[in-house]
PDB file of N, CA and C in Angstrom:
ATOM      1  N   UNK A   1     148.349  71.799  81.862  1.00  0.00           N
ATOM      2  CA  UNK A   1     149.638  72.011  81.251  1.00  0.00           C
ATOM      3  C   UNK A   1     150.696  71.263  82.056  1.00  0.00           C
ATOM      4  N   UNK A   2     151.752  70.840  81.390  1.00  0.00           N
ATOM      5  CA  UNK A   2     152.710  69.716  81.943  1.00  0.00           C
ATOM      6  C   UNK A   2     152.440  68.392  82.731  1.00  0.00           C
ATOM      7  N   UNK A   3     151.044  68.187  82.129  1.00  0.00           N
ATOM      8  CA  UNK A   3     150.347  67.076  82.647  1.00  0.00           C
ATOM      9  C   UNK A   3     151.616  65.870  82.938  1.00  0.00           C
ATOM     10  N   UNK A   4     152.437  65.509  82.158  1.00  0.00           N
ATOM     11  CA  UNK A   4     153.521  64.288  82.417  1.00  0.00           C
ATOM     12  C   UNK A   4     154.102  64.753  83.175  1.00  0.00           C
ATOM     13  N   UNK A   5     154.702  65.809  83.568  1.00  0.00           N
ATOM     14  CA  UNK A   5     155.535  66.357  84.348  1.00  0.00           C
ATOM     15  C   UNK A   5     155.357  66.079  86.036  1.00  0.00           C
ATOM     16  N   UNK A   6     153.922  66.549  85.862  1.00  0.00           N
ATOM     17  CA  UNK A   6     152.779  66.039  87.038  1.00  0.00           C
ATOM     18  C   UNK A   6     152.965  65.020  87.883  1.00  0.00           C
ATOM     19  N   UNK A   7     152.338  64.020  86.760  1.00  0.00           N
ATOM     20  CA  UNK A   7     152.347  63.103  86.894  1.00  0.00           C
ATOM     21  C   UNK A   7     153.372  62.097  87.456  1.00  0.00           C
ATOM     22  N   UNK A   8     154.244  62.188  86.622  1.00  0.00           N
ATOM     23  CA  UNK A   8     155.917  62.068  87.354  1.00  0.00           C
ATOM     24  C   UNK A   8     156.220  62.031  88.773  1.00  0.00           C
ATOM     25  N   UNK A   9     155.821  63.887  89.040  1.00  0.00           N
ATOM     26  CA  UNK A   9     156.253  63.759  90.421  1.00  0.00           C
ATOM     27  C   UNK A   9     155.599  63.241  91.035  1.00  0.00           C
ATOM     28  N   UNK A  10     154.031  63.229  90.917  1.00  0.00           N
ATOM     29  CA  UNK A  10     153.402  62.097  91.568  1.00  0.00           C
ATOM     30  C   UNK A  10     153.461  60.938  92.381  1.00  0.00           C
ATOM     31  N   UNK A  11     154.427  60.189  90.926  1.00  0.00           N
ATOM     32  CA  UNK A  11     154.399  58.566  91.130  1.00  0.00           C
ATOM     33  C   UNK A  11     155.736  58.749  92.123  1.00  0.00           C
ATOM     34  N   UNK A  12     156.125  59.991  91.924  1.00  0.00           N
ATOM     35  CA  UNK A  12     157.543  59.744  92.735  1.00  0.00           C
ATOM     36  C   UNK A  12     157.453  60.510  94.083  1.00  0.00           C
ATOM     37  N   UNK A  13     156.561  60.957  94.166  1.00  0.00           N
ATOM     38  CA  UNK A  13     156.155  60.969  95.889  1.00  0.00           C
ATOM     39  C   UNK A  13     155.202  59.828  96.414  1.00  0.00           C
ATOM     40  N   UNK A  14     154.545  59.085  95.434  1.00  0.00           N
ATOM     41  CA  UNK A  14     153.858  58.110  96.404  1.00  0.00           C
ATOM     42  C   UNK A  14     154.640  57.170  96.206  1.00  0.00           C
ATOM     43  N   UNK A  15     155.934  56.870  95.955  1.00  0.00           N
ATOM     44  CA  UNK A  15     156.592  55.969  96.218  1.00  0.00           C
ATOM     45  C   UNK A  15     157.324  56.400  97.698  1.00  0.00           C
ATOM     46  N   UNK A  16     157.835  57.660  97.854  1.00  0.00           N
ATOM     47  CA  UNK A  16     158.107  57.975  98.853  1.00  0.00           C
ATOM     48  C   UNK A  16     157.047  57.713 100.063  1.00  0.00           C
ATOM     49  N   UNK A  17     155.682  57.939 100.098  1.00  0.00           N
ATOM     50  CA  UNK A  17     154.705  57.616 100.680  1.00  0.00           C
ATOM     51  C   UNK A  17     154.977  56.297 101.211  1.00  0.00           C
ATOM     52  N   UNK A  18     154.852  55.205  99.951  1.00  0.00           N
ATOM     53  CA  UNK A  18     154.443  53.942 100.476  1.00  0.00           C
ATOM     54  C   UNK A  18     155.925  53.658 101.406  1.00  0.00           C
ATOM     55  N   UNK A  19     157.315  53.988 101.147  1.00  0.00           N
ATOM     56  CA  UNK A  19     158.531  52.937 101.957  1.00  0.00           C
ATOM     57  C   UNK A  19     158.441  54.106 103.414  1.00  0.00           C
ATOM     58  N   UNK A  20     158.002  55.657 103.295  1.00  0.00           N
ATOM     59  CA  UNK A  20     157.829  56.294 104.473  1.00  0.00           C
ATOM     60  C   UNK A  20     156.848  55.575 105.572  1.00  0.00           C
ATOM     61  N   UNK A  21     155.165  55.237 104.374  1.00  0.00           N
ATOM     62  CA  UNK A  21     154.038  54.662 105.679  1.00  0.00           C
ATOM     63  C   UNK A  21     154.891  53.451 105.995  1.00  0.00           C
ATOM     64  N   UNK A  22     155.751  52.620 105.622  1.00  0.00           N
ATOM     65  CA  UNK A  22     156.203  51.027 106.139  1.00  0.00           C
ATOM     66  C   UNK A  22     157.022  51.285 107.227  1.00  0.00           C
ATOM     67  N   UNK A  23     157.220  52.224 107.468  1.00  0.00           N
ATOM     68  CA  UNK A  23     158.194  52.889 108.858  1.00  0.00           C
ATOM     69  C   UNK A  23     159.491  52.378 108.573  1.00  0.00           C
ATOM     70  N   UNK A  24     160.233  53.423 107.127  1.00  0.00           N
ATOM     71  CA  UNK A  24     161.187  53.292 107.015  1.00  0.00           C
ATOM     72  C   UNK A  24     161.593  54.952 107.475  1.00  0.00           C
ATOM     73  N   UNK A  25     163.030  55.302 107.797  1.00  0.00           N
ATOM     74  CA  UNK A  25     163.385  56.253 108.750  1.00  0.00           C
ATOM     75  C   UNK A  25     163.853  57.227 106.808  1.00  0.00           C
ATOM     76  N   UNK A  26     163.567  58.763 107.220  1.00  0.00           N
ATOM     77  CA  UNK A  26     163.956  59.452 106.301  1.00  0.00           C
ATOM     78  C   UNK A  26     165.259  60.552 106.273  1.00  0.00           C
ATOM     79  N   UNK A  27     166.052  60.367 105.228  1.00  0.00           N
ATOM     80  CA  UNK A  27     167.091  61.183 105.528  1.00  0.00           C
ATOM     81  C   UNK A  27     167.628  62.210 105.177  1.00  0.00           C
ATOM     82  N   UNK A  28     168.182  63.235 104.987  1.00  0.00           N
ATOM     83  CA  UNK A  28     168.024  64.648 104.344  1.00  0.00           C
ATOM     84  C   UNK A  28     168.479  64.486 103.169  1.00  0.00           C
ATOM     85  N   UNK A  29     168.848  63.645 102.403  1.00  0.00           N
ATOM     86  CA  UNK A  29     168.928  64.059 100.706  1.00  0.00           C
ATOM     87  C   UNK A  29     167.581  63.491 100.466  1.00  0.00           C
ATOM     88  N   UNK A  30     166.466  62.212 101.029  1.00  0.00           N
ATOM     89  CA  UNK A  30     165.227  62.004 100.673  1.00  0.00           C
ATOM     90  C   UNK A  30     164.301  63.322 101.217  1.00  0.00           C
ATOM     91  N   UNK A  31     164.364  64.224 102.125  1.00  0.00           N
ATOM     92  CA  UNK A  31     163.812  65.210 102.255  1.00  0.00           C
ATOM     93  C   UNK A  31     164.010  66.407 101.297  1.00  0.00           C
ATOM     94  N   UNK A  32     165.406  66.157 100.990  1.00  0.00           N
ATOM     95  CA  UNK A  32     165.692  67.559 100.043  1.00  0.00           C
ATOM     96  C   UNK A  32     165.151  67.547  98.501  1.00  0.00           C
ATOM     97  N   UNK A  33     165.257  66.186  98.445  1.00  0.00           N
ATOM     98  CA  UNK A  33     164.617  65.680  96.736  1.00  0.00           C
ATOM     99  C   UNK A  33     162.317  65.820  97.532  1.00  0.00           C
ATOM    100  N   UNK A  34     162.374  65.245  98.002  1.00  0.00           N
ATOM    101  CA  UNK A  34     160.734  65.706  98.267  1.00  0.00           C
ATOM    102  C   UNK A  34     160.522  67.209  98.697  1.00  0.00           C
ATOM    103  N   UNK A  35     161.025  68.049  99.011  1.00  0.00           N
ATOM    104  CA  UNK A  35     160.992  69.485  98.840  1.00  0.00           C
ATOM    105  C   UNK A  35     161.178  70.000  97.473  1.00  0.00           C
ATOM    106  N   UNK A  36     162.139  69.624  96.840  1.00  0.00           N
ATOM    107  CA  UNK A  36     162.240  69.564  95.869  1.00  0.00           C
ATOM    108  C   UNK A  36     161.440  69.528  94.481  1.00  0.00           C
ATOM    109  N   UNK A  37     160.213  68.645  94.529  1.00  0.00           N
ATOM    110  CA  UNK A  37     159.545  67.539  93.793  1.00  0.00           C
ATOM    111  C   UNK A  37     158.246  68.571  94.097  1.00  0.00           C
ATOM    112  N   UNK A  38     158.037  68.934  95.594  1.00  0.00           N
ATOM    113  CA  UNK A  38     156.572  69.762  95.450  1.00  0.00           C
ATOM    114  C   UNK A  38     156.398  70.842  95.805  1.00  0.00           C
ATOM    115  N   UNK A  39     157.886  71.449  96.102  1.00  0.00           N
ATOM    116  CA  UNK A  39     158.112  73.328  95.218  1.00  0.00           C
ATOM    117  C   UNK A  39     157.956  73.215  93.672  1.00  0.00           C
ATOM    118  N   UNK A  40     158.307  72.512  92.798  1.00  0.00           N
ATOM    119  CA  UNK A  40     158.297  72.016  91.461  1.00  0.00           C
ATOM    120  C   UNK A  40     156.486  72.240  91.299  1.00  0.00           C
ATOM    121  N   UNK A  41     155.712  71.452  92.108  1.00  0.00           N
ATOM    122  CA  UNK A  41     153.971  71.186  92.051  1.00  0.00           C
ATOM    123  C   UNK A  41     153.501  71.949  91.790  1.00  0.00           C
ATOM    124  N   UNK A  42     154.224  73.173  93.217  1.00  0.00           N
ATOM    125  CA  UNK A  42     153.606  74.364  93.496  1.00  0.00           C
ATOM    126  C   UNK A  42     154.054  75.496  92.418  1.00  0.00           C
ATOM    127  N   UNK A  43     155.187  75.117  92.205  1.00  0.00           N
ATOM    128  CA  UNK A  43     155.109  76.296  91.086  1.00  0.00           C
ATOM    129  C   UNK A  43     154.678  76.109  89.755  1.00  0.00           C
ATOM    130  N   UNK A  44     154.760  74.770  89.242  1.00  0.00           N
ATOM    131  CA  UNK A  44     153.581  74.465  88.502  1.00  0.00           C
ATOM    132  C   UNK A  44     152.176  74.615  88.289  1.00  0.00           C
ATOM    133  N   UNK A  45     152.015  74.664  89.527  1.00  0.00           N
ATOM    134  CA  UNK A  45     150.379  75.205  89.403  1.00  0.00           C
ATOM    135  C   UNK A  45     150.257  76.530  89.309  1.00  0.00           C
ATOM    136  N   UNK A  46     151.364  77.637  90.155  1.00  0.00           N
ATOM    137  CA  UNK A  46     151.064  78.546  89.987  1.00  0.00           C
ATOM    138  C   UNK A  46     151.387  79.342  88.340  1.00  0.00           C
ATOM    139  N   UNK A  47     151.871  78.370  88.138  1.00  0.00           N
ATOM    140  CA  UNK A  47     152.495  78.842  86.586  1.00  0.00           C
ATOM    141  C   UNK A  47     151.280  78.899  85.538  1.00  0.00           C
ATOM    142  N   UNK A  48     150.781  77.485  85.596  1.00  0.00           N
ATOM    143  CA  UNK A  48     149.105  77.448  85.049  1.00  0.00           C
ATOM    144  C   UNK A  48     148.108  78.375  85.542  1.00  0.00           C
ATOM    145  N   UNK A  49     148.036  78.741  86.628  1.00  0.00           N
ATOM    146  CA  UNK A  49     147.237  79.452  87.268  1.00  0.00           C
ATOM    147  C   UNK A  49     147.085  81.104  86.607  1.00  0.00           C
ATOM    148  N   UNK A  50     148.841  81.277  86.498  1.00  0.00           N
ATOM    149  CA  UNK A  50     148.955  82.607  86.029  1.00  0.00           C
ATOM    150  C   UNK A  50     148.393  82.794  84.297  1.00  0.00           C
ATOM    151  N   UNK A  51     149.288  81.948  84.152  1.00  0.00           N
ATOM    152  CA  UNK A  51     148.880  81.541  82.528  1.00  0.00           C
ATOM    153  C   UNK A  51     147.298  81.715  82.382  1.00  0.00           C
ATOM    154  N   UNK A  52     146.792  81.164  82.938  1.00  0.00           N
ATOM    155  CA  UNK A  52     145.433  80.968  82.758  1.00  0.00           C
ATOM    156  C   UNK A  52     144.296  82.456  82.632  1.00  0.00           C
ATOM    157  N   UNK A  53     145.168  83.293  83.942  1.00  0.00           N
ATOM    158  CA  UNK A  53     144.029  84.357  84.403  1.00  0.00           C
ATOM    159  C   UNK A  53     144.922  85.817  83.633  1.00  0.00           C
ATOM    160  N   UNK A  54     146.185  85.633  82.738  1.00  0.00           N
ATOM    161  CA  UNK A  54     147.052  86.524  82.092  1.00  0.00           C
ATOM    162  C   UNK A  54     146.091  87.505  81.331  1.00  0.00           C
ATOM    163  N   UNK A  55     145.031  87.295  80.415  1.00  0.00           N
ATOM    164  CA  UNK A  55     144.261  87.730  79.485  1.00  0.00           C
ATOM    165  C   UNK A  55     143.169  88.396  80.266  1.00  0.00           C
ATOM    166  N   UNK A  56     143.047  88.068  81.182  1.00  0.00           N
ATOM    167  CA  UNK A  56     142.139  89.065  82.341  1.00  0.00           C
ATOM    168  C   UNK A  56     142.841  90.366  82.844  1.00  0.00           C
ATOM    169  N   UNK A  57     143.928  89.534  83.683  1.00  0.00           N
ATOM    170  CA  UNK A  57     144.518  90.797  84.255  1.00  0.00           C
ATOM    171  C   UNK A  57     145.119  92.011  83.915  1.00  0.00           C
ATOM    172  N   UNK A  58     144.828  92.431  82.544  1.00  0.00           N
ATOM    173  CA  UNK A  58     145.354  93.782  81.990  1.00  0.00           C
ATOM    174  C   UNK A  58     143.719  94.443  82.323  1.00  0.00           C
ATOM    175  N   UNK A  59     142.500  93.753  81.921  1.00  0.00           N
ATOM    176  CA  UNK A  59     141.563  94.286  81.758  1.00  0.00           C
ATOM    177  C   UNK A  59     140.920  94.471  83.238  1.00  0.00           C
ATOM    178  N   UNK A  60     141.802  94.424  84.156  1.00  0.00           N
ATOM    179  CA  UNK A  60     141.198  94.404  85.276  1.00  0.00           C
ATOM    180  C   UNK A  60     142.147  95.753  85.704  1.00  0.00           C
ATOM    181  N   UNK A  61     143.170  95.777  85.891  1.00  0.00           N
ATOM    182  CA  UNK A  61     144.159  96.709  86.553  1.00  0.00           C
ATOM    183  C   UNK A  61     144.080  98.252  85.694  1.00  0.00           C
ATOM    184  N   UNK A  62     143.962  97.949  84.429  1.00  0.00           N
ATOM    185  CA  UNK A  62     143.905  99.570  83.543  1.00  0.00           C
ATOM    186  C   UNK A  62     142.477  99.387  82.438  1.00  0.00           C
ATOM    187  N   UNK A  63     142.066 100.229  81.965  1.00  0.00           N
ATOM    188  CA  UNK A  63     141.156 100.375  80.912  1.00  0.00           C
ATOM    189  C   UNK A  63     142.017 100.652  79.430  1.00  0.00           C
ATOM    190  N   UNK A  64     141.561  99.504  78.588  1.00  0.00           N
ATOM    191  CA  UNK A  64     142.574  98.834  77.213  1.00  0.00           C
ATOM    192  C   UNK A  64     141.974 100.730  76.699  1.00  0.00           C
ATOM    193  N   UNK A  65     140.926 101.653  76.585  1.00  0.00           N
ATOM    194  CA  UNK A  65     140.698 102.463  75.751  1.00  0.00           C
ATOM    195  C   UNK A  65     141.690 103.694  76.443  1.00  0.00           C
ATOM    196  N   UNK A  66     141.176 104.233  77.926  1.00  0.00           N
ATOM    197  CA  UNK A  66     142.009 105.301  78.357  1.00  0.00           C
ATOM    198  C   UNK A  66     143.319 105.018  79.057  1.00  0.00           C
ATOM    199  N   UNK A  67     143.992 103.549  79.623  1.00  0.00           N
ATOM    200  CA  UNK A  67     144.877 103.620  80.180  1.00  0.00           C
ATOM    201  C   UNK A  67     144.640 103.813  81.397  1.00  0.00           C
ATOM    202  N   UNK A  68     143.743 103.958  82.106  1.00  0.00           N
ATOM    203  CA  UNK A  68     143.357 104.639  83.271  1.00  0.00           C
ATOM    204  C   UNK A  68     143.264 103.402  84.545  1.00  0.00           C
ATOM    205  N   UNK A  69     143.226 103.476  85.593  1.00  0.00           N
ATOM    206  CA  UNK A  69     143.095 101.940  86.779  1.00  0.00           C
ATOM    207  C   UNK A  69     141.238 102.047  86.882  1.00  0.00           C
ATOM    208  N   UNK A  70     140.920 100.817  86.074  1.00  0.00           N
ATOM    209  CA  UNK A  70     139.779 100.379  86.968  1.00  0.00           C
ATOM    210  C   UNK A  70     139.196  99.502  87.701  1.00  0.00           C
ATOM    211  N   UNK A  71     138.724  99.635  88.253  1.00  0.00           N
ATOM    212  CA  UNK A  71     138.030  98.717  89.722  1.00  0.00           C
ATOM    213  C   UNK A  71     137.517  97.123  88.760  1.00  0.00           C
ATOM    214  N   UNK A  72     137.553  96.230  89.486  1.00  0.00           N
ATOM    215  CA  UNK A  72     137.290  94.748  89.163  1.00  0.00           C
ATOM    216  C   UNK A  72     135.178  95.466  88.100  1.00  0.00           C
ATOM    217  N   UNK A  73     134.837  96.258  88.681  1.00  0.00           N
ATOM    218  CA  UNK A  73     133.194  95.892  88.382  1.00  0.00           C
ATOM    219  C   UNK A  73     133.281  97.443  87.500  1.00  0.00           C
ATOM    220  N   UNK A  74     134.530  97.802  86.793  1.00  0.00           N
ATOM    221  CA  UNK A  74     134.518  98.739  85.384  1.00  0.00           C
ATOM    222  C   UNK A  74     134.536 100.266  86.164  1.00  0.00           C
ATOM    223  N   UNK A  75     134.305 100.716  87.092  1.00  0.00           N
ATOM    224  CA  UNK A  75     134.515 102.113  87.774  1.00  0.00           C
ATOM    225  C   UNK A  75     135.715 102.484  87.387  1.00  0.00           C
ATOM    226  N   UNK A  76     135.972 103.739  86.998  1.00  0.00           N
ATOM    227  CA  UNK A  76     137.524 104.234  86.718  1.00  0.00           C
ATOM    228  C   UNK A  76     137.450 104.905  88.619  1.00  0.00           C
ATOM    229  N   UNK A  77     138.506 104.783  88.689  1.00  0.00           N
ATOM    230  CA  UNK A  77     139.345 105.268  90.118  1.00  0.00           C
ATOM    231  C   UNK A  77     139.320 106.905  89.753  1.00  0.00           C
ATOM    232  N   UNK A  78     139.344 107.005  88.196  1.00  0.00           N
ATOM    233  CA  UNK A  78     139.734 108.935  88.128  1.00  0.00           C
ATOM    234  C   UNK A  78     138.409 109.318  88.006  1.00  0.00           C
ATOM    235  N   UNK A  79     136.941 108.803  88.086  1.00  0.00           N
ATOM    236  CA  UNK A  79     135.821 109.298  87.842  1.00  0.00           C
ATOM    237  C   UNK A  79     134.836 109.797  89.028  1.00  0.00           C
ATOM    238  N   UNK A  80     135.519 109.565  90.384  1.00  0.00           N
ATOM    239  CA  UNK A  80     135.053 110.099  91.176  1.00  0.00           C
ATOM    240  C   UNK A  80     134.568 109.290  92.280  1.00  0.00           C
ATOM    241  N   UNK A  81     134.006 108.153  91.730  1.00  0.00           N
ATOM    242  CA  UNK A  81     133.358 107.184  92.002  1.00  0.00           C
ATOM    243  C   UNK A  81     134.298 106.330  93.585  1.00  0.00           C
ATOM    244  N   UNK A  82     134.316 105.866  94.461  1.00  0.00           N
ATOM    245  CA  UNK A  82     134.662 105.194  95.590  1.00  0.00           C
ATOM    246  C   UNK A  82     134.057 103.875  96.052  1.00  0.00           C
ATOM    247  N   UNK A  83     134.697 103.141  96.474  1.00  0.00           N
ATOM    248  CA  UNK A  83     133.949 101.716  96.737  1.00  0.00           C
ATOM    249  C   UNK A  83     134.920 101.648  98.386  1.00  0.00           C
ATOM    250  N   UNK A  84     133.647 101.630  98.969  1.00  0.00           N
ATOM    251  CA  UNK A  84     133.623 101.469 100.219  1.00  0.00           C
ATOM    252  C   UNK A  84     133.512  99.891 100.747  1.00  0.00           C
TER     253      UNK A  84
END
């Protein structure tokens, strides 16, 4: 998801890459735009990430029939049962 978006920042950090490896000196608005660019990455991925595992995580935290919290491997927490 936002594959161009990606991509983008990509090309626009390895441009930063290539004039940084030529030992050009960096200055805080080029640092603030590359912080910038891959907090953007990171929350991109985590955005997909979430997206991705959304349709799980109800069926993991409660049971869709009683409402109840159960364990990742289907144990209800109210049945007695303990995982050590």
């Amino acid at each position: 998801m936002f594959d161009g978006i990606c991509e983008a920042l990509h090309r626009e950090l390895e441009t930063f890459d290539e004039k940084f490896s030529n030992g050009a000196q960096m200055n805080a608005q080029e640092l603030d735009t590359i912080n910038k660019m891959t907090h953007a990455l990171k929350s991109l991925a985590t955005y997909d990430a979430m997206r991705g595992n959304s349709e799980d995580s109800y069926a993991r935290g409660r049971s869709r029939m009683t409402g109840r919290y159960i364990s990742r491997d289907g144990y209800s927490r109210d049945d007695g049962y303990r995982r050590y």
